[in-house]
C-alpha atoms as a PDB file:
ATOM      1  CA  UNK A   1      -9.591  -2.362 -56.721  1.00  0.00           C
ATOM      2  CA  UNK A   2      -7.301  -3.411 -54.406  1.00  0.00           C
ATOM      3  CA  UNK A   3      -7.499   0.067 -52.387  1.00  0.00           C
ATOM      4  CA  UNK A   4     -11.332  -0.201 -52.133  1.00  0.00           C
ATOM      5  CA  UNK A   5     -11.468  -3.741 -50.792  1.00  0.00           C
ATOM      6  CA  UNK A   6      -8.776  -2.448 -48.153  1.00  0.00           C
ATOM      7  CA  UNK A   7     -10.825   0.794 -47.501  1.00  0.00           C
ATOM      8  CA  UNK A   8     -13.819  -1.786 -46.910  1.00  0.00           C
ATOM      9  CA  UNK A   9     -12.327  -4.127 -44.572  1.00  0.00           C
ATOM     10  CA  UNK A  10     -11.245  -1.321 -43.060  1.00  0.00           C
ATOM     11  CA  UNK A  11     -14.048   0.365 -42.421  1.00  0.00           C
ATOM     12  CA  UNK A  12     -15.968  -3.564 -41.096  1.00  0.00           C
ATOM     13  CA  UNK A  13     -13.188  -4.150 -38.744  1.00  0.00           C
ATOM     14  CA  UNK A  14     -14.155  -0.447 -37.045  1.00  0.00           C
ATOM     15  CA  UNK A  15     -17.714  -0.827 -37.532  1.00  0.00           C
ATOM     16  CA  UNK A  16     -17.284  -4.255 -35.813  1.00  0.00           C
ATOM     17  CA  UNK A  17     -15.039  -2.680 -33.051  1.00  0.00           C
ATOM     18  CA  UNK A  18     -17.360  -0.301 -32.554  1.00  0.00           C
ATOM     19  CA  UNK A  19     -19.692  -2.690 -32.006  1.00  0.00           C
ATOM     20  CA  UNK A  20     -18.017  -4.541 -29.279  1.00  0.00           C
ATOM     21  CA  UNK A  21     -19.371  -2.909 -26.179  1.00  0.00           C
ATOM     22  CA  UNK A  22     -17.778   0.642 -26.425  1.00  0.00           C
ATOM     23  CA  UNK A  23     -15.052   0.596 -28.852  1.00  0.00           C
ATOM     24  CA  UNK A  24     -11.688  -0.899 -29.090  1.00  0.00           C
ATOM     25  CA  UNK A  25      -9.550   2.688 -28.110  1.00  0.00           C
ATOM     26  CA  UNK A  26     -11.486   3.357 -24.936  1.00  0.00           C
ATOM     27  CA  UNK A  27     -12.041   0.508 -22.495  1.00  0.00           C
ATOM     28  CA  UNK A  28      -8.767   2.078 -20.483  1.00  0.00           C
ATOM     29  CA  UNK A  29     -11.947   3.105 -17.889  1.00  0.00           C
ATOM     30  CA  UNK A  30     -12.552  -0.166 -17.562  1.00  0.00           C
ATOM     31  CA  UNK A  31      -9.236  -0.744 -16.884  1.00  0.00           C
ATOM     32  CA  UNK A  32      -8.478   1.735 -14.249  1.00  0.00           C
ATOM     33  CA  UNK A  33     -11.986   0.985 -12.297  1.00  0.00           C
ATOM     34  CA  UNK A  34     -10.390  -2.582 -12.236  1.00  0.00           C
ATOM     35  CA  UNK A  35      -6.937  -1.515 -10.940  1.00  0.00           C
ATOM     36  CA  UNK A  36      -8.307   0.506  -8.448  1.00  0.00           C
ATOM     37  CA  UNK A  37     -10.634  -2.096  -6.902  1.00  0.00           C
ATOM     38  CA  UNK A  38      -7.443  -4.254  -6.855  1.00  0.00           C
ATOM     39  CA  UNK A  39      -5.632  -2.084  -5.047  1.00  0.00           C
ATOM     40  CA  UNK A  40      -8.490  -1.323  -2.166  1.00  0.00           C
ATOM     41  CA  UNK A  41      -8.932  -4.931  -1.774  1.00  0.00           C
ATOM     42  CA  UNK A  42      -4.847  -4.884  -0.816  1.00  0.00           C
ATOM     43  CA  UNK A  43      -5.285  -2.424   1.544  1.00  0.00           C
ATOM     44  CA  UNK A  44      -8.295  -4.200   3.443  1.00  0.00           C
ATOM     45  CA  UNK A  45      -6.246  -7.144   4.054  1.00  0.00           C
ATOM     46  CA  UNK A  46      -4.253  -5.377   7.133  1.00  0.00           C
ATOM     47  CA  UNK A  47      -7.136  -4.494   8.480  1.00  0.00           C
ATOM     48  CA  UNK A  48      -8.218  -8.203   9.042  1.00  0.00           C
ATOM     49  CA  UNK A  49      -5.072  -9.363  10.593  1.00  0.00           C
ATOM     50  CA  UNK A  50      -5.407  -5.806  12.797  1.00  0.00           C
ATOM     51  CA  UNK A  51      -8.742  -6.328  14.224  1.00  0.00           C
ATOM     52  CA  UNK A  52      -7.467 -10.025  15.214  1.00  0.00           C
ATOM     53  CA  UNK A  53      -4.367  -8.188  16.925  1.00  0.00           C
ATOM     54  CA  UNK A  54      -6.765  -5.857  18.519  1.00  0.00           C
ATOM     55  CA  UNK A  55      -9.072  -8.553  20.175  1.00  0.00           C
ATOM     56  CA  UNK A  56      -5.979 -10.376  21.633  1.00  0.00           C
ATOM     57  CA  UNK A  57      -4.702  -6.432  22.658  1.00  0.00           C
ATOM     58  CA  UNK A  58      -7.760  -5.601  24.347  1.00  0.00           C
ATOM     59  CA  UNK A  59      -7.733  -8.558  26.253  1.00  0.00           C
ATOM     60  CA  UNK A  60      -4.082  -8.629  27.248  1.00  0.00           C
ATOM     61  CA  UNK A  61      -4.541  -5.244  28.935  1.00  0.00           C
ATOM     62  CA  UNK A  62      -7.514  -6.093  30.613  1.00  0.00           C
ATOM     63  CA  UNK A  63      -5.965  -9.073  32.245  1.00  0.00           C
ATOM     64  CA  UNK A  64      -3.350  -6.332  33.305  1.00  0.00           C
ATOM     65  CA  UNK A  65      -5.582  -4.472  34.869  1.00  0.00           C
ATOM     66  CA  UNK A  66      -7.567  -6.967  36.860  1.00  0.00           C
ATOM     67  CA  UNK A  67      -5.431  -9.411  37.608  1.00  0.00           C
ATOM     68  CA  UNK A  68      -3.062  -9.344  40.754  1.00  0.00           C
ATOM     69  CA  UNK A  69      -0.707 -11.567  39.260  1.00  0.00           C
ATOM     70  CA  UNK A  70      -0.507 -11.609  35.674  1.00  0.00           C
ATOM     71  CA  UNK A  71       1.640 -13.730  33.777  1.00  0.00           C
ATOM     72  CA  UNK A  72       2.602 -12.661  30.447  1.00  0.00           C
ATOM     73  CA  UNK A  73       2.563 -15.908  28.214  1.00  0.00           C
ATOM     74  CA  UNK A  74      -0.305 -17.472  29.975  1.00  0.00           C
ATOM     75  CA  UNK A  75      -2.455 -14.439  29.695  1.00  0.00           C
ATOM     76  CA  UNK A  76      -1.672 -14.398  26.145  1.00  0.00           C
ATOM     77  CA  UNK A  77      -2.100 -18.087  25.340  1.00  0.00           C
ATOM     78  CA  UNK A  78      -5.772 -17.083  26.661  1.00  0.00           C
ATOM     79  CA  UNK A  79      -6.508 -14.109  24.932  1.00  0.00           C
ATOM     80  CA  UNK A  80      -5.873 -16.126  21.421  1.00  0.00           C
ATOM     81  CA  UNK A  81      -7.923 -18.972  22.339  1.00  0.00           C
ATOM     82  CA  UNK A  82     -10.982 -16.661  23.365  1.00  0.00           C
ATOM     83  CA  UNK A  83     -10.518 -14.291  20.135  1.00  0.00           C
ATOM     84  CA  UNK A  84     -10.208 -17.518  17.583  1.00  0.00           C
ATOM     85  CA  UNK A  85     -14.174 -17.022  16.565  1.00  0.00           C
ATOM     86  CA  UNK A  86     -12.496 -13.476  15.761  1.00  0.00           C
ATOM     87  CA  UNK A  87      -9.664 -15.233  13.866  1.00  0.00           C
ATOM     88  CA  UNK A  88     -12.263 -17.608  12.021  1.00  0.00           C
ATOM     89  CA  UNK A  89     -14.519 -14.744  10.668  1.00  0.00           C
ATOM     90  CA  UNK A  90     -11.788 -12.923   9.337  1.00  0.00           C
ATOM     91  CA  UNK A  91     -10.967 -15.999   6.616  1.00  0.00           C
ATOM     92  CA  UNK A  92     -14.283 -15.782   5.724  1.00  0.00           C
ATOM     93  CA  UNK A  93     -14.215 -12.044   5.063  1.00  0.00           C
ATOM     94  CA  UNK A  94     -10.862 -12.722   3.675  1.00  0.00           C
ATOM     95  CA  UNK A  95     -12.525 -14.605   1.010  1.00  0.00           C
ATOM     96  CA  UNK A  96     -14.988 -11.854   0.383  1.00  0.00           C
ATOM     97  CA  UNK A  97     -12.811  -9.648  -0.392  1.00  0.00           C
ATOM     98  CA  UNK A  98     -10.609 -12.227  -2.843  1.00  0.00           C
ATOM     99  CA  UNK A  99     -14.150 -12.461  -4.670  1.00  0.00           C
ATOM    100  CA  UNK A 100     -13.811  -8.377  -5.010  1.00  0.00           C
ATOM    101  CA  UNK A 101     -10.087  -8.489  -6.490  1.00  0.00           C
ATOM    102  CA  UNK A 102     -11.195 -11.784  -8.368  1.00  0.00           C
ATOM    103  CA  UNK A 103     -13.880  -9.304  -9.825  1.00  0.00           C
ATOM    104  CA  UNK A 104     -11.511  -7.034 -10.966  1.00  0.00           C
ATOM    105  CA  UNK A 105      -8.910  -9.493 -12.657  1.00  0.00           C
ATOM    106  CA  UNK A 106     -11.860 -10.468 -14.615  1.00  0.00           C
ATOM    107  CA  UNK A 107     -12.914  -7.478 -15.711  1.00  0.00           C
ATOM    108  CA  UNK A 108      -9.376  -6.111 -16.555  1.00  0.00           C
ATOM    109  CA  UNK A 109      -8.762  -9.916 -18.597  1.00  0.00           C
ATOM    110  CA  UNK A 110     -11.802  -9.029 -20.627  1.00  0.00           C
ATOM    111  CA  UNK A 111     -10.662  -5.576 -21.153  1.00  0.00           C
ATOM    112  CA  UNK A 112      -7.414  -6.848 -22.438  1.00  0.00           C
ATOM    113  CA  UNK A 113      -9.366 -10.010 -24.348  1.00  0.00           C
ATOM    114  CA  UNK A 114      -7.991 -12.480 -22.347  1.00  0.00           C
ATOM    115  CA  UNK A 115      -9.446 -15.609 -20.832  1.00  0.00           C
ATOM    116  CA  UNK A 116     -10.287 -14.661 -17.089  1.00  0.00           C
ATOM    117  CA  UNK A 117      -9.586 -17.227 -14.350  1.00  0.00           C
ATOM    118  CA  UNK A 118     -11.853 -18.266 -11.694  1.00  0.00           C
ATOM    119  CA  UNK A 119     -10.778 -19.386  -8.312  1.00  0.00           C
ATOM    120  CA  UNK A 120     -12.919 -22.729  -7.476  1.00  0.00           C
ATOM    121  CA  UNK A 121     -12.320 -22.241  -3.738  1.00  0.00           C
ATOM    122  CA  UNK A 122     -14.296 -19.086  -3.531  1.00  0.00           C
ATOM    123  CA  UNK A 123     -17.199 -21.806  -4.416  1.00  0.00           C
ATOM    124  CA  UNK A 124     -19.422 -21.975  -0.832  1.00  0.00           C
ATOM    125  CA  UNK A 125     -18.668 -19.055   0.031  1.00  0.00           C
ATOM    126  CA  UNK A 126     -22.119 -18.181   0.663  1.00  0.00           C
ATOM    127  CA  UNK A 127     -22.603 -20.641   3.361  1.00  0.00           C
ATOM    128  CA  UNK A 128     -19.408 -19.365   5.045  1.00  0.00           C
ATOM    129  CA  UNK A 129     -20.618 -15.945   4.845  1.00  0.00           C
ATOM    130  CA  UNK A 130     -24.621 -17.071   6.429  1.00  0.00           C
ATOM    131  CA  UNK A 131     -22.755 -17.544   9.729  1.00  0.00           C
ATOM    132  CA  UNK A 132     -21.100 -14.576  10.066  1.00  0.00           C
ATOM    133  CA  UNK A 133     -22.706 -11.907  12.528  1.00  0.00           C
ATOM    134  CA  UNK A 134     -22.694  -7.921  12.976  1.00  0.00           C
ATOM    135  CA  UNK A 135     -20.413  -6.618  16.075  1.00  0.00           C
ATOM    136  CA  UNK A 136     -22.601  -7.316  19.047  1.00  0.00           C
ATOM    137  CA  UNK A 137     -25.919  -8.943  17.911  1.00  0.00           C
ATOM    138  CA  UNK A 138     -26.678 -12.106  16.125  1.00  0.00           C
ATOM    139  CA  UNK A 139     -27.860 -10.441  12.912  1.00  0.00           C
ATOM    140  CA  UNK A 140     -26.315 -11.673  10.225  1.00  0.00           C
ATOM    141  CA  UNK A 141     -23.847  -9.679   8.299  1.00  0.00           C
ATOM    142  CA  UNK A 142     -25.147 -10.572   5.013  1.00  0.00           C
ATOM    143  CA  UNK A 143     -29.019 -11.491   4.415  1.00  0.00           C
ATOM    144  CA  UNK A 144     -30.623 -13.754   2.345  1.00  0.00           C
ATOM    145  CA  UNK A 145     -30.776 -11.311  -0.298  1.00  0.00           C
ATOM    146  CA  UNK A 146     -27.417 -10.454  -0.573  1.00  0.00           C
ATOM    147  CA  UNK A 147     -26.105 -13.861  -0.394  1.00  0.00           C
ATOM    148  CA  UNK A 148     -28.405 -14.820  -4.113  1.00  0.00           C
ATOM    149  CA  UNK A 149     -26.815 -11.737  -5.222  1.00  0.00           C
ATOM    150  CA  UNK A 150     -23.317 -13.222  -4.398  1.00  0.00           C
ATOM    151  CA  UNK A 151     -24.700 -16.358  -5.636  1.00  0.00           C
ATOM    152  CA  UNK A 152     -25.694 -14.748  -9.029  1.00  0.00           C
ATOM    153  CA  UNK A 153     -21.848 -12.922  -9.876  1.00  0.00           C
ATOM    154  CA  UNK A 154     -20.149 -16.003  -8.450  1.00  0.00           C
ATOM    155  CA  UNK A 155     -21.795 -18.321 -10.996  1.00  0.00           C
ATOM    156  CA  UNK A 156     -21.652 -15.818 -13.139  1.00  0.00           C
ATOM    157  CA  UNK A 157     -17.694 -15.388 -13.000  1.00  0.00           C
ATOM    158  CA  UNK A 158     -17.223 -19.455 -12.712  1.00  0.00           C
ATOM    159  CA  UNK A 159     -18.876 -19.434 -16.522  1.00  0.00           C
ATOM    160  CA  UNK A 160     -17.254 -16.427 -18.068  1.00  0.00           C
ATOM    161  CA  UNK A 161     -14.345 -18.742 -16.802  1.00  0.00           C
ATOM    162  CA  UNK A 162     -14.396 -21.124 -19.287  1.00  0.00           C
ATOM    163  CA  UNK A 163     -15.534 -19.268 -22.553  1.00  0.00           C
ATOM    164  CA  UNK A 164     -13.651 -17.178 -25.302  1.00  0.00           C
ATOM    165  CA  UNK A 165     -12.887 -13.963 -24.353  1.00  0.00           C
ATOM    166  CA  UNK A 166     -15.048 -11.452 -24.878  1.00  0.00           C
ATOM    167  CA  UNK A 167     -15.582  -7.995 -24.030  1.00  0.00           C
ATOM    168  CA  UNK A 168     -19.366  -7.863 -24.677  1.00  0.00           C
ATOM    169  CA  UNK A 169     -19.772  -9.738 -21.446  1.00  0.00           C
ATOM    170  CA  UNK A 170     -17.935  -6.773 -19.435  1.00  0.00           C
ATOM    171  CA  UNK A 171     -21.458  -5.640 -19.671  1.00  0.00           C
ATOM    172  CA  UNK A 172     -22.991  -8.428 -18.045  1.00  0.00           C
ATOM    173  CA  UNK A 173     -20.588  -7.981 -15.002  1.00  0.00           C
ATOM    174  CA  UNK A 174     -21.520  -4.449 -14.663  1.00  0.00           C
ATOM    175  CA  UNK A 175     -25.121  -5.497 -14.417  1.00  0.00           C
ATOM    176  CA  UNK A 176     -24.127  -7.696 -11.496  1.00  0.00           C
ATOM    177  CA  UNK A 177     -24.032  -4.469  -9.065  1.00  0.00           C
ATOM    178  CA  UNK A 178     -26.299  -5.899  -6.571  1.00  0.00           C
ATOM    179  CA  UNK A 179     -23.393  -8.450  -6.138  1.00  0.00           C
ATOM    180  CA  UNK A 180     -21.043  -6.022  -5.946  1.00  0.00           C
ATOM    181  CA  UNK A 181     -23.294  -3.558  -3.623  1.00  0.00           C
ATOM    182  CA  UNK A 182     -23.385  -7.204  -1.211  1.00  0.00           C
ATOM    183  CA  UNK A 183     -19.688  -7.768  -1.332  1.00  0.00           C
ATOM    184  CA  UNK A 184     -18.732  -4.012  -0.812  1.00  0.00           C
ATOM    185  CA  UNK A 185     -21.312  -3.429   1.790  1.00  0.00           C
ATOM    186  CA  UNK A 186     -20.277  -6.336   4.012  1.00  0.00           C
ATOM    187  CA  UNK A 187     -16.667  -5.073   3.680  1.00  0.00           C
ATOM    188  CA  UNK A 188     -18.089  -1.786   4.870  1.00  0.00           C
ATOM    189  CA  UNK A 189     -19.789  -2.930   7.944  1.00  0.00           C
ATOM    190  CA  UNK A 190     -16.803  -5.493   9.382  1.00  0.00           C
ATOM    191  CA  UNK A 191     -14.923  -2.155   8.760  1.00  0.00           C
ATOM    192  CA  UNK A 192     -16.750   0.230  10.257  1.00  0.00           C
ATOM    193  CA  UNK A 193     -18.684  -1.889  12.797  1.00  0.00           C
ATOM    194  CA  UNK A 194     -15.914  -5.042  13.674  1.00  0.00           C
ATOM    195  CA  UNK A 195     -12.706  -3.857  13.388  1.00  0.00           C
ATOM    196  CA  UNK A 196     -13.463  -0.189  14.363  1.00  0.00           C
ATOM    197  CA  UNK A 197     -15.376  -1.567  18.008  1.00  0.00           C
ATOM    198  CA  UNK A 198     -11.787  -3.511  18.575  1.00  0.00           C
ATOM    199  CA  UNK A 199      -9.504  -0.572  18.164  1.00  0.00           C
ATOM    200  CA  UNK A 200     -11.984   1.729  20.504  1.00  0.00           C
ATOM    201  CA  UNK A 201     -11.974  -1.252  22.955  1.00  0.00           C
ATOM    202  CA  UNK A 202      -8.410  -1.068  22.901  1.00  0.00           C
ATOM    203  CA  UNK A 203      -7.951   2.709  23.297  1.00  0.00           C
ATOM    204  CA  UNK A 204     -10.536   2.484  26.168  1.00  0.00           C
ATOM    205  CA  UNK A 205      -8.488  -0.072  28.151  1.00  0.00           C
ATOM    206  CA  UNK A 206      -5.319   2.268  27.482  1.00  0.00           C
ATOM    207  CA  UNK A 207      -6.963   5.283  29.192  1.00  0.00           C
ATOM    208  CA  UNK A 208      -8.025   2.732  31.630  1.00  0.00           C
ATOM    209  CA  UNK A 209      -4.311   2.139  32.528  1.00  0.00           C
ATOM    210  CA  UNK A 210      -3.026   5.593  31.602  1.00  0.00           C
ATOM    211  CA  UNK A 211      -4.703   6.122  34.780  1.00  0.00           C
ATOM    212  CA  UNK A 212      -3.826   3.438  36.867  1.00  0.00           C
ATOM    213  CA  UNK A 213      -0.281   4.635  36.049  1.00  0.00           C
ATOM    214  CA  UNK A 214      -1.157   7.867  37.398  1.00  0.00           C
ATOM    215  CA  UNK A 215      -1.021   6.536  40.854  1.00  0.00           C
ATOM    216  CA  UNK A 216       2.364   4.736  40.749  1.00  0.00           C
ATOM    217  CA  UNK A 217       4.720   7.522  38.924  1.00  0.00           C
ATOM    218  CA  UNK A 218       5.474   9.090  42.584  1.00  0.00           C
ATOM    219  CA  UNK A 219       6.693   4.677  43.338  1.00  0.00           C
ATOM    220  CA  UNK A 220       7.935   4.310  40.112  1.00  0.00           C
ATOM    221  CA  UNK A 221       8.763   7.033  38.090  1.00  0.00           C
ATOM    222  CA  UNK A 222      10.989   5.469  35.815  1.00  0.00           C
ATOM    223  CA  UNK A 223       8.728   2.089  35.302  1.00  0.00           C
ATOM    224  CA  UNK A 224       5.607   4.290  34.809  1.00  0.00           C
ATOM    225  CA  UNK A 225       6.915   6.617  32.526  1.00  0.00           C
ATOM    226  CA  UNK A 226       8.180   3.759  30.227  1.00  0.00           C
ATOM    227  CA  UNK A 227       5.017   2.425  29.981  1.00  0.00           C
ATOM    228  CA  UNK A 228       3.192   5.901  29.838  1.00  0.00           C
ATOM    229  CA  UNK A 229       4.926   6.223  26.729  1.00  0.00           C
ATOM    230  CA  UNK A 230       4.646   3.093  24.913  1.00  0.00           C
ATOM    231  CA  UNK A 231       0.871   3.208  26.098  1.00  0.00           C
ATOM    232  CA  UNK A 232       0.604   7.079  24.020  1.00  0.00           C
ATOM    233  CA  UNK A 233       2.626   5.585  21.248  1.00  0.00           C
ATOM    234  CA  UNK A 234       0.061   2.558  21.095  1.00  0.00           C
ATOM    235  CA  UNK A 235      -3.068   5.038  21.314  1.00  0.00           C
ATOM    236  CA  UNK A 236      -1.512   7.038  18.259  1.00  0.00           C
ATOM    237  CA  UNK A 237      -1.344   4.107  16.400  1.00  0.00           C
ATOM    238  CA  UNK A 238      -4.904   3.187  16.919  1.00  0.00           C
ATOM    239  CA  UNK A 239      -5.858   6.611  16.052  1.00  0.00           C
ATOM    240  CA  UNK A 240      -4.064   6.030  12.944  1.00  0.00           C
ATOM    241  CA  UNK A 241      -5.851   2.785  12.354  1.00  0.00           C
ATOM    242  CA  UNK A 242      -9.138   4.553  12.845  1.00  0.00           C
ATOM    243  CA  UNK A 243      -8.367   7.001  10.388  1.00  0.00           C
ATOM    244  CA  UNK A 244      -7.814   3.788   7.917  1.00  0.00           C
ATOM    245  CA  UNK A 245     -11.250   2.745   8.244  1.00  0.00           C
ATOM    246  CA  UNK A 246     -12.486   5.942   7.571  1.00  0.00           C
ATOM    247  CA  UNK A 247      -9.876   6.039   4.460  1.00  0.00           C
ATOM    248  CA  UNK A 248     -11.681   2.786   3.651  1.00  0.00           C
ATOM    249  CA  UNK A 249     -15.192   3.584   4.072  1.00  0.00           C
ATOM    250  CA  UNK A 250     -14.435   6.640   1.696  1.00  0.00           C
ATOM    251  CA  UNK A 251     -12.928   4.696  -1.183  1.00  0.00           C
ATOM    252  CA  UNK A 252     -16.047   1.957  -1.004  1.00  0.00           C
ATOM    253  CA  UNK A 253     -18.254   4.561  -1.215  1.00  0.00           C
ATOM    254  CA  UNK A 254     -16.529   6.259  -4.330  1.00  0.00           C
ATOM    255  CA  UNK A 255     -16.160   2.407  -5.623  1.00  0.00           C
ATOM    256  CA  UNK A 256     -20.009   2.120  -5.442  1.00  0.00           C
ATOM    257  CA  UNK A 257     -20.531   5.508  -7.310  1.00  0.00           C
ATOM    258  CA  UNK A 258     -17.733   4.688 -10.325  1.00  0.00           C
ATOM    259  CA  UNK A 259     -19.116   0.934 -10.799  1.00  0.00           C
ATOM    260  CA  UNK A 260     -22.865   2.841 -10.867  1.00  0.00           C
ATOM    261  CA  UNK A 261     -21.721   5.277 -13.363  1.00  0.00           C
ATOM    262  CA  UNK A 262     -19.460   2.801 -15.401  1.00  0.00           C
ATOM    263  CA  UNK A 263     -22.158   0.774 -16.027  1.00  0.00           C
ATOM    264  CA  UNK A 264     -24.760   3.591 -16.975  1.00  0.00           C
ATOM    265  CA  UNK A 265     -22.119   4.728 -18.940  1.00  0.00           C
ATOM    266  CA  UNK A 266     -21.126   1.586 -20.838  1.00  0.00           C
ATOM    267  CA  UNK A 267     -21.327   2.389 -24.334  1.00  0.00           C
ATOM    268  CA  UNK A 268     -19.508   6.147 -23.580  1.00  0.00           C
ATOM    269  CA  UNK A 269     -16.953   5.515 -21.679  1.00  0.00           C
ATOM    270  CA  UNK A 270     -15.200   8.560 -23.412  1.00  0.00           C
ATOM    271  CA  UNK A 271     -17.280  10.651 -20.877  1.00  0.00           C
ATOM    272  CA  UNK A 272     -16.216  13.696 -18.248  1.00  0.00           C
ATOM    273  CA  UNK A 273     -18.304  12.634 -15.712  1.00  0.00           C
ATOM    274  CA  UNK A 274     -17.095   9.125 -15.771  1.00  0.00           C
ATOM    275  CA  UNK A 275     -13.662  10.094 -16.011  1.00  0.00           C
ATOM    276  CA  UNK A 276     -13.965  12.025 -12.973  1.00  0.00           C
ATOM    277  CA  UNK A 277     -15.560   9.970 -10.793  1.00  0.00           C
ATOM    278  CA  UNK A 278     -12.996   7.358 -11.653  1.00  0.00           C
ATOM    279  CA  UNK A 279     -10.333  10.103 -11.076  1.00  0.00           C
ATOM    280  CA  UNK A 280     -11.796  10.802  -7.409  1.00  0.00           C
ATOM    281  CA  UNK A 281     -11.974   6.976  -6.898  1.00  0.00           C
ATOM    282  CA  UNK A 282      -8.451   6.647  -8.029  1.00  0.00           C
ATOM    283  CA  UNK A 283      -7.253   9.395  -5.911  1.00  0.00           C
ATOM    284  CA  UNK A 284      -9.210   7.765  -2.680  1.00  0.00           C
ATOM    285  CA  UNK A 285      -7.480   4.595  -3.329  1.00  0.00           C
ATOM    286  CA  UNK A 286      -4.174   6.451  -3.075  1.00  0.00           C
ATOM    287  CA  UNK A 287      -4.793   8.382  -0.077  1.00  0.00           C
ATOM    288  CA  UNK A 288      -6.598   4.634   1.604  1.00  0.00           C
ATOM    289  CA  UNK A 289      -2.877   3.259   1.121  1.00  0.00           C
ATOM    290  CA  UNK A 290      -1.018   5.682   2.303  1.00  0.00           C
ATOM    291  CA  UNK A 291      -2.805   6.028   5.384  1.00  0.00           C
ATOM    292  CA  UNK A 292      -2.682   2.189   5.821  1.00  0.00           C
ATOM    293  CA  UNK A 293       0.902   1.880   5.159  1.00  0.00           C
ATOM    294  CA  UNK A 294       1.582   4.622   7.962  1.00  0.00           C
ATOM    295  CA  UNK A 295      -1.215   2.288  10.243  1.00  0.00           C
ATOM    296  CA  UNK A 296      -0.208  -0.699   9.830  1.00  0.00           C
END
């Protein structure tokens, strides 16, 4: 009697497992889409920090080459003040993409049946984001539908905050992917259209002075030479940064296909497919570090 009430329970506890969303062995996808939208989110912070560096670059060496008598400090002081709305965009961004890695946490707490947290200062961030603009134009960089999507996961994630755990609602966070389509498609653009017009500002001023340079290495061979070389040096680490975005942009994209397929796939996450798309995201992720940590 005793062996067939065990057998029972037994058999409830899997049939309620199994009931759970997908299954209490295989939520390790899950899992690894979580880590691996943790990790790109690391790797996009340089990139903020860069394209700040870049303005104040760009600037610095355009003072060089126009002014007559250029004073290092001063010229510097300058280039900071005119490149804080630079500065100020990137903390909102910077936010943005805390909401993606706060995504992720949550995900990979519910996976685990923990409580997820929920950081209340990512609360507003919508009306931070409104003022932010595209490179060059005064479009904004998210529109009005993107920003109720943000609106929609962000309340979403403040409630799942303060309930039990539960992995059911994994499934209502995967249904949030217009959310996550805003958040990664804003990363996207400061990426590709921001950061990426700084660092080709900056190589254009170098060539600019590579040439200038030309002129005084018959003066100055010594001087110009120096500074021929630490101008190359500079223009094959923007190269390298370049290649980061494009590292970047890669990994989003294969982000956007594994959350797509994830969700689709909720209730078999056991499947080949899945598992290789979240092998090929996983394996962009690594290469987007590397190349950042030999950028940056």
């Amino acid at each position: 009697m005793k062996m067939r009430i065990c057998a029972m329970l037994l058999t409830g506890a899997l049939m309620v497992c199994a009931g759970l969303l997908t299954g209490c062995a295989n939520l390790s996808a899950v899992r690894t889409y979580a880590d691996e939208t943790k990790k790109l989110t690391a790797a996009f912070d340089p990139m903020l920090s860069g394209s700040t560096s870049s303005c104040v670059e760009k600037l610095l060496r355009k003072k060089m080459i126009t002014s007559r008598n250029f004073e290092a400090a001063a010229a510097e002081k300058a280039a900071k003040e005119l490149c804080g709305p630079v500065e100020e965009d990137n903390k909102i961004i910077a936010e943005l993409n805390a909401l993606l890695a706060q995504y992720a946490d949550t995900l990979a707490a519910l996976a685990n049946d923990k409580l997820p947290s929920y950081a209340k200062e990512l609360d507003g961030l919508q009306d931070s984001l409104a003022k932010v603009k595209r490179s060059g134009s005064q479009e904004n960089l998210l529109n009005a539908d993107k920003l109720a999507a943000l609106t929609s996961l962000t309340d979403l994630m403040s409630q799942l905050a303060t309930r039990q755990p539960q992995r059911t609602v994994i499934g209502d966070l995967l249904s949030q992917e217009e959310g996550i389509a805003a958040i990664t498609g804003a990363l996207k653009d400061y990426a590709t259209l921001n950061y990426r017009a700084w660092l080709r500002d900056e190589k254009r001023e170098i060539r600019v002075l590579l040439a200038a340079l030309a002129g005084a290495t018959k003066k100055e061979p010594l001087a110009a030479n120096y500074i021929k070389t630490l101008l190359l040096t500079e223009e094959r680490q923007i190269d390298g940064r370049e290649k980061a975005v494009d590292a970047f942009v890669r990994s989003i994209d294969e982000l956007q296909k594994s959350h797509a397929e994830l969700r689709l796939k909720l209730h078999s996450l056991d499947d080949k497919e899945l598992l290789a798309r979240l092998l090929n995201f996983a394996n962009e992720v690594a290469k987007l570090r590397r190349q950042v940590r030999d950028a940056f």
